[in-house]
C-alpha atoms as a PDB file:
ATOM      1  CA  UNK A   1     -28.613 110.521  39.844  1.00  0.00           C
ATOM      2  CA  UNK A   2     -29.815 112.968  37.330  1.00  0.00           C
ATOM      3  CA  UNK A   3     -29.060 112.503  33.538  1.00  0.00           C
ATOM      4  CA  UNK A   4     -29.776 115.178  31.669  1.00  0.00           C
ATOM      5  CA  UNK A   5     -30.481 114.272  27.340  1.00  0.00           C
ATOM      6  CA  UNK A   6     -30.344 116.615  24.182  1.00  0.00           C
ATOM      7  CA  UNK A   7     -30.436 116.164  20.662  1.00  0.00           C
ATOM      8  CA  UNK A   8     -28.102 116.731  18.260  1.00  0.00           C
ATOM      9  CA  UNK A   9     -28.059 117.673  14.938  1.00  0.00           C
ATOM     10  CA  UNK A  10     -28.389 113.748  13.960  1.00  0.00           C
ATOM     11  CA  UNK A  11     -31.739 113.274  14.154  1.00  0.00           C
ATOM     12  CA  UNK A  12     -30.793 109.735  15.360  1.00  0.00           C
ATOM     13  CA  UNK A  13     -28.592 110.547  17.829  1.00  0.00           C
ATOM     14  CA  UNK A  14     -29.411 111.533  21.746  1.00  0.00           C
ATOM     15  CA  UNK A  15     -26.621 112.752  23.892  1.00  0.00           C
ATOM     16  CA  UNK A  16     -27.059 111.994  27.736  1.00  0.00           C
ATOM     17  CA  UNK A  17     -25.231 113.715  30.206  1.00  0.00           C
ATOM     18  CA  UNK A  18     -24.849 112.039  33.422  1.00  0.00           C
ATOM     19  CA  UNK A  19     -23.177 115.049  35.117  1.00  0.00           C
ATOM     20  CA  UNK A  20     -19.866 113.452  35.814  1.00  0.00           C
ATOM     21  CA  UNK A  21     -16.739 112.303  33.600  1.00  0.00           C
ATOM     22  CA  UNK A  22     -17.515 109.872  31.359  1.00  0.00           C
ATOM     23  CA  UNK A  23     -14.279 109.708  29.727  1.00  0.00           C
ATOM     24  CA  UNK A  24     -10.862 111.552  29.271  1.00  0.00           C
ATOM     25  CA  UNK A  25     -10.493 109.799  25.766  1.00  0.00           C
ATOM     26  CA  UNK A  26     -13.471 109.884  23.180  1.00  0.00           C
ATOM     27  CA  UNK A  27     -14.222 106.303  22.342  1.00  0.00           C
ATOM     28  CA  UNK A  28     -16.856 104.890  19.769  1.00  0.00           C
ATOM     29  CA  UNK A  29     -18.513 101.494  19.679  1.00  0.00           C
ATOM     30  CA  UNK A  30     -20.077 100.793  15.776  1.00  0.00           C
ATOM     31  CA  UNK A  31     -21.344  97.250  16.872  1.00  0.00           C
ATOM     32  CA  UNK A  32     -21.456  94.626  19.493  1.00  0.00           C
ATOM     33  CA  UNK A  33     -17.967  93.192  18.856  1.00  0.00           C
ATOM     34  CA  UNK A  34     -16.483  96.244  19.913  1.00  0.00           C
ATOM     35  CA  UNK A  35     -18.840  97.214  22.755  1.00  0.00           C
ATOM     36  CA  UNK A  36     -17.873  94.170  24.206  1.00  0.00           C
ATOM     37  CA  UNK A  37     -15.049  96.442  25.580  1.00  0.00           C
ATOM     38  CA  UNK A  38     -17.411  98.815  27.692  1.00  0.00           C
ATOM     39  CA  UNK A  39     -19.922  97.118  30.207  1.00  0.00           C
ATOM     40  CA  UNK A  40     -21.631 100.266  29.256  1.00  0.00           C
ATOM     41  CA  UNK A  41     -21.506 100.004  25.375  1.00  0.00           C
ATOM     42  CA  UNK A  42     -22.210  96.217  26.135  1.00  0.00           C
ATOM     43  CA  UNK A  43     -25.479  96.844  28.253  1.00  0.00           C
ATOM     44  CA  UNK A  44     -26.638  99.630  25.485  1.00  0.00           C
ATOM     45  CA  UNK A  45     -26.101  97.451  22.535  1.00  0.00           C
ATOM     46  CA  UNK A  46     -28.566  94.999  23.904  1.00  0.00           C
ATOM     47  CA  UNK A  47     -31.246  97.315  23.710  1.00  0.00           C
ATOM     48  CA  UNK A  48     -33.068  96.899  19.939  1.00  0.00           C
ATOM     49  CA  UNK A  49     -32.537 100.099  18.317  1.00  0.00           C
ATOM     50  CA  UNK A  50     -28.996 100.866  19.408  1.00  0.00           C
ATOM     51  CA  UNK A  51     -26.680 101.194  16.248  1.00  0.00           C
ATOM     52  CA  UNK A  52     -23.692 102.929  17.893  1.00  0.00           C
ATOM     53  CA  UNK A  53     -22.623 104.208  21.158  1.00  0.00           C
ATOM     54  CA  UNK A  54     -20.473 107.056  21.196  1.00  0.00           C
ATOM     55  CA  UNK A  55     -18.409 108.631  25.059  1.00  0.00           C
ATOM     56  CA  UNK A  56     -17.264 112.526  24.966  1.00  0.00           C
ATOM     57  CA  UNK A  57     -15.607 113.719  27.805  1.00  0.00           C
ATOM     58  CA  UNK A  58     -18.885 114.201  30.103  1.00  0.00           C
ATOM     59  CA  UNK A  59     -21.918 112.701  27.984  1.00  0.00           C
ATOM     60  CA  UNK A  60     -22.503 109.806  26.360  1.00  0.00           C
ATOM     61  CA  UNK A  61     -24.226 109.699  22.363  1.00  0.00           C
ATOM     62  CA  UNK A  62     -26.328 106.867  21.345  1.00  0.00           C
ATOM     63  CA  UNK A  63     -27.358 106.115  17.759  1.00  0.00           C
ATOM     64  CA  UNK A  64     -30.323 104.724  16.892  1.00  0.00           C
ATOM     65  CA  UNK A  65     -31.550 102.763  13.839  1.00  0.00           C
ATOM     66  CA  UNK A  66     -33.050 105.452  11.264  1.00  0.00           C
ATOM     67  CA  UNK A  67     -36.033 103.730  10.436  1.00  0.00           C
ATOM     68  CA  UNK A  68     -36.739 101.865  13.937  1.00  0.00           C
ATOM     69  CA  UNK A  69     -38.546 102.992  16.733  1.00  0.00           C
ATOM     70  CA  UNK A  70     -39.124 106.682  17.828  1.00  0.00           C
ATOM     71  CA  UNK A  71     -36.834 108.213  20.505  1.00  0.00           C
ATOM     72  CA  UNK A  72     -40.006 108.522  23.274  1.00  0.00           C
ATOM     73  CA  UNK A  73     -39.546 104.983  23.377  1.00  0.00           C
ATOM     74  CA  UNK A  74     -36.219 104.240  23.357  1.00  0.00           C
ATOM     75  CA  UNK A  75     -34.625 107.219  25.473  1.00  0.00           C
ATOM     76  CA  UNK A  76     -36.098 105.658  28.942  1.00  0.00           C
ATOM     77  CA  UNK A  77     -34.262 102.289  28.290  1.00  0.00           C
ATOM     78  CA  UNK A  78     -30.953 104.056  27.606  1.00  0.00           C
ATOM     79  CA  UNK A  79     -31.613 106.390  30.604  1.00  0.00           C
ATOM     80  CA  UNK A  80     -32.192 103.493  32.373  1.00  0.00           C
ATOM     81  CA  UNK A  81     -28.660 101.513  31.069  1.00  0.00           C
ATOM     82  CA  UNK A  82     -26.713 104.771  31.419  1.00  0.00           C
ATOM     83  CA  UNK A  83     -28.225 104.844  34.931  1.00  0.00           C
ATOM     84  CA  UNK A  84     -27.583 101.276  35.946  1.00  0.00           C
ATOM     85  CA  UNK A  85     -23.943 101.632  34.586  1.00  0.00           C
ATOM     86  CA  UNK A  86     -22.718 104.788  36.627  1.00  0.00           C
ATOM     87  CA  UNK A  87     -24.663 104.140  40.191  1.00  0.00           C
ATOM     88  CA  UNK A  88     -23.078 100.532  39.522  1.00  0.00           C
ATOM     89  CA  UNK A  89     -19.236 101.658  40.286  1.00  0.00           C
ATOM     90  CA  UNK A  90     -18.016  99.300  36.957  1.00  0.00           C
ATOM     91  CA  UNK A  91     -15.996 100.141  34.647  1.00  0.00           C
ATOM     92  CA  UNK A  92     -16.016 102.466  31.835  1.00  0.00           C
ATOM     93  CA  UNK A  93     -13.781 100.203  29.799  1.00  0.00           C
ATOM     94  CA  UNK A  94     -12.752  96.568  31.202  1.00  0.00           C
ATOM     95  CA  UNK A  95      -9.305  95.593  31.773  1.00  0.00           C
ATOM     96  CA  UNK A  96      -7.149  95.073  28.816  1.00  0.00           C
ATOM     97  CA  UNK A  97      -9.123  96.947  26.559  1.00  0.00           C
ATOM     98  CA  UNK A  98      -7.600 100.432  26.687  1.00  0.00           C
ATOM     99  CA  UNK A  99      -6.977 101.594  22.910  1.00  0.00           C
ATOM    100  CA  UNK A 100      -3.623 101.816  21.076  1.00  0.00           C
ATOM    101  CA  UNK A 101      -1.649 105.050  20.704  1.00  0.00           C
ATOM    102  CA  UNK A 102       0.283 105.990  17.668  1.00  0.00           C
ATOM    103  CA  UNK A 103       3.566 105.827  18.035  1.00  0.00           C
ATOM    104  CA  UNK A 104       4.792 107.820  14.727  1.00  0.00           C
ATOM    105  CA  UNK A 105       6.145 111.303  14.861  1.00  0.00           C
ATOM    106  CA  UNK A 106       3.794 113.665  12.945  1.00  0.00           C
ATOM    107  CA  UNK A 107       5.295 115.950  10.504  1.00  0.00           C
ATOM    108  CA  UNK A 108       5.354 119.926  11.317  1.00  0.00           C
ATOM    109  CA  UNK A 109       2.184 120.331   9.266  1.00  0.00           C
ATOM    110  CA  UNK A 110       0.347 116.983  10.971  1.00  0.00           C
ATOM    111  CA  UNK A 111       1.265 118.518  14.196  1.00  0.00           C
ATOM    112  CA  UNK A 112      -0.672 122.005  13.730  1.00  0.00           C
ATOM    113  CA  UNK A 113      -3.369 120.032  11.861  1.00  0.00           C
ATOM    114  CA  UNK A 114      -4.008 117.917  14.850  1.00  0.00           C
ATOM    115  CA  UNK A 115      -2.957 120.890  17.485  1.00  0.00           C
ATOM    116  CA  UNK A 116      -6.108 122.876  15.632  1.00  0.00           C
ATOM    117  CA  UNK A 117      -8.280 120.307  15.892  1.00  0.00           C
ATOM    118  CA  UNK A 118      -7.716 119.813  19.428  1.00  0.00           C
ATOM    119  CA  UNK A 119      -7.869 122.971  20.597  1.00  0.00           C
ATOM    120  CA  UNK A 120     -10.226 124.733  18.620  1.00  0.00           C
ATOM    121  CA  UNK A 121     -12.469 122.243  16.521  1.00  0.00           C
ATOM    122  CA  UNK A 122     -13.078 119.219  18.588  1.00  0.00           C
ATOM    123  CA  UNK A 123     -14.703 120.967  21.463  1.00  0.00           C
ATOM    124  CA  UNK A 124     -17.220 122.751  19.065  1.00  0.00           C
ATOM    125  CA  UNK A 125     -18.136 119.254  17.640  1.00  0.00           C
ATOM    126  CA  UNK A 126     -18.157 117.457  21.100  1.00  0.00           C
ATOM    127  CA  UNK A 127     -20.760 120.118  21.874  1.00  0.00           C
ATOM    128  CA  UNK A 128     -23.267 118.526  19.564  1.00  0.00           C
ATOM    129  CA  UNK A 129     -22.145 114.730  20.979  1.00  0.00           C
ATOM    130  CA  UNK A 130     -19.444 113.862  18.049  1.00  0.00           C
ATOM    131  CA  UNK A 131     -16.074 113.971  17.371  1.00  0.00           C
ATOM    132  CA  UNK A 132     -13.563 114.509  14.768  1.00  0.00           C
ATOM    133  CA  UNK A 133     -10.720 112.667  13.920  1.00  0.00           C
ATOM    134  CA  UNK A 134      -7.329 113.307  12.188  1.00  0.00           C
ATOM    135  CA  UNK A 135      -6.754 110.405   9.410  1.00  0.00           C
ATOM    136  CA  UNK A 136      -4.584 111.457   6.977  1.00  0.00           C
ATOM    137  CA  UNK A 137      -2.782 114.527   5.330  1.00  0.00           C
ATOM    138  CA  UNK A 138      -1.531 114.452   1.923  1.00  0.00           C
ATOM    139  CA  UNK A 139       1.229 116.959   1.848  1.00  0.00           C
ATOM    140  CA  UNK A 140       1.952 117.028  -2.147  1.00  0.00           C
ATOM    141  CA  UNK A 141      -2.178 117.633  -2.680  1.00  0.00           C
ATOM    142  CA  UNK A 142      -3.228 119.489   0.844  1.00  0.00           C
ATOM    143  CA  UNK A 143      -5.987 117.383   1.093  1.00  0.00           C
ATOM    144  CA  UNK A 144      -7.137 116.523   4.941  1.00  0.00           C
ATOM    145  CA  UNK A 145      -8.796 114.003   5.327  1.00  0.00           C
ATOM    146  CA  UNK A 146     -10.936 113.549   8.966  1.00  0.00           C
ATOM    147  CA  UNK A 147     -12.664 110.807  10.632  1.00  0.00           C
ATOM    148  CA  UNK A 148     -16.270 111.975  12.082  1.00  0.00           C
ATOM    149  CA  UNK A 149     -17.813 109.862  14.909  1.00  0.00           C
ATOM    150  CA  UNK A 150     -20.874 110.087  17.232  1.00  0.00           C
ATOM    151  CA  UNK A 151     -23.573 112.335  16.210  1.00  0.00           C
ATOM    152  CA  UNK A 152     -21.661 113.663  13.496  1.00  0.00           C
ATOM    153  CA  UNK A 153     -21.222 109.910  11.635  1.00  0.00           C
ATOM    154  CA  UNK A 154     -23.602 109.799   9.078  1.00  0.00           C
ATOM    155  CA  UNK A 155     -25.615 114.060  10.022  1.00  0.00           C
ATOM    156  CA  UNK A 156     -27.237 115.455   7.661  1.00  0.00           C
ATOM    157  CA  UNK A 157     -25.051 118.408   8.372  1.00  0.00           C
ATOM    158  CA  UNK A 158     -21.700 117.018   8.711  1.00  0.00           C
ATOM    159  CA  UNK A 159     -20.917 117.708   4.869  1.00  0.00           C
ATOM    160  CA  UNK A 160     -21.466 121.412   5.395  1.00  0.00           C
ATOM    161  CA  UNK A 161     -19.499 121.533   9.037  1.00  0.00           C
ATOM    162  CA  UNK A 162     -16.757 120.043   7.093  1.00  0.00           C
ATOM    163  CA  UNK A 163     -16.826 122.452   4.155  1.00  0.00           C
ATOM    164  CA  UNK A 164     -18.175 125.856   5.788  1.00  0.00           C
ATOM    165  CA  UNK A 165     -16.259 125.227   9.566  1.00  0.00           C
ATOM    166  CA  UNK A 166     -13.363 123.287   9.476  1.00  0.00           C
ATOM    167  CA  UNK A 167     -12.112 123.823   5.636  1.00  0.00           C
ATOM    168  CA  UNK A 168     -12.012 127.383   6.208  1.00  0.00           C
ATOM    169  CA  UNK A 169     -10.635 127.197   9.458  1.00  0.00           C
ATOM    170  CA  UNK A 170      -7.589 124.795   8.572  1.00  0.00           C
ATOM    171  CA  UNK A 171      -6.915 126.373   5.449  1.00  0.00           C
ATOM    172  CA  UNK A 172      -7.080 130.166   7.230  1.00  0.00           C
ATOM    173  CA  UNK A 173      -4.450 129.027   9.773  1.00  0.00           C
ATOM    174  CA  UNK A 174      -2.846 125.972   7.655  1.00  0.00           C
ATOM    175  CA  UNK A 175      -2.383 127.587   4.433  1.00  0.00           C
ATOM    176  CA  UNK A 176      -0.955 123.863   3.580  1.00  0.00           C
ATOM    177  CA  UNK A 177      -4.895 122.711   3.805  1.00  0.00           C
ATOM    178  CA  UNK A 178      -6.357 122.991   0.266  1.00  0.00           C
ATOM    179  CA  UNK A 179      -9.028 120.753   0.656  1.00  0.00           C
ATOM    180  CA  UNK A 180     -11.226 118.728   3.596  1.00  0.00           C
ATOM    181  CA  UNK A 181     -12.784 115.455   2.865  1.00  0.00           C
ATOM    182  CA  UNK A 182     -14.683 112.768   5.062  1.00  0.00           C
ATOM    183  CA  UNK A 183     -12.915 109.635   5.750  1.00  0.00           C
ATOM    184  CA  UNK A 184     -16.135 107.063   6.269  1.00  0.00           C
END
């Protein structure tokens, strides 16, 4: 098996691509409590550095600590865990721990919000190993407020995505959108 890395414009985040599906529904892991859901999450938590394990669609991001050791010396242990994970045949996520849906019917505007991001802004973003997040849309302000996760949680450039990218996007084809802010 080959896994192929790159970085990301987190400076503390590595994607790795295995070359197969990692999974149809982006899930992220912020500390060993909840990677105790993923055998894979689990297994990369236990390595020193690891501060947050992140799975796109066909690569999986790994944060590590800002101030700890340098990514020559971590990347062969995650290979190494990502490796060990996918020739193993487990899991992605163990039994029982699928996440919840939401249930509530989205508004008209909510709808196209989350129909743009989908379509048109989340597959930019996965590109660099995050994700971004609907949270919340106040409709008597305009102001959107998103969720980032994997290498775009806590980028140096995820303030200016958010204003420059998706701001102007969502307010060019949701004239509702007056403002974007960062949920954290």
């Amino acid at each position: 098996m080959f896994i192929q890395t790159e970085p990301t414009p987190n400076p503390n985040v590595l994607k790795f691509i295995p070359g197969r599906i990692v999974s149809s529904t982006p899930r992220e892991f912020l500390s060993i409590d909840q990677a105790l859901a993923s055998p894979l999450a689990e297994a990369l938590f236990q390595l020193e550095e690891v501060t947050g394990v992140f799975f796109g669609d066909d690569y999986v991001s790994v944060t590590r600590a800002p101030h700890g050791r340098d990514w020559s010396e971590i990347k062969p242990e995650v290979l190494a865990a990502v490796m060990d994970h996918f020739t193993s045949g487990a899991p992605l996520i163990r039994e029982g721990a699928e996440s919840e849906t939401e249930s509530a019917e989205d508004s008209e505007i909510v709808a196209e919000i989350k129909s743009l991001l989908d379509s048109r802004i989340r597959p930019a973003v996965a590109q660099d190993g995050g994700d971004i997040l609907f949270d919340a849309f106040d409709e008597e302000t305009g102001v959107l407020s998103l969720r980032m996760r994997g290498a775009c949680a806590g980028c140096p450039s995820s303030a200016m995505t958010l204003k420059a990218g998706v701001e102007q996007m969502m307010r060019h084809y949701v004239p509702e959108v007056t403002r974007v802010e960062q949920v954290i």
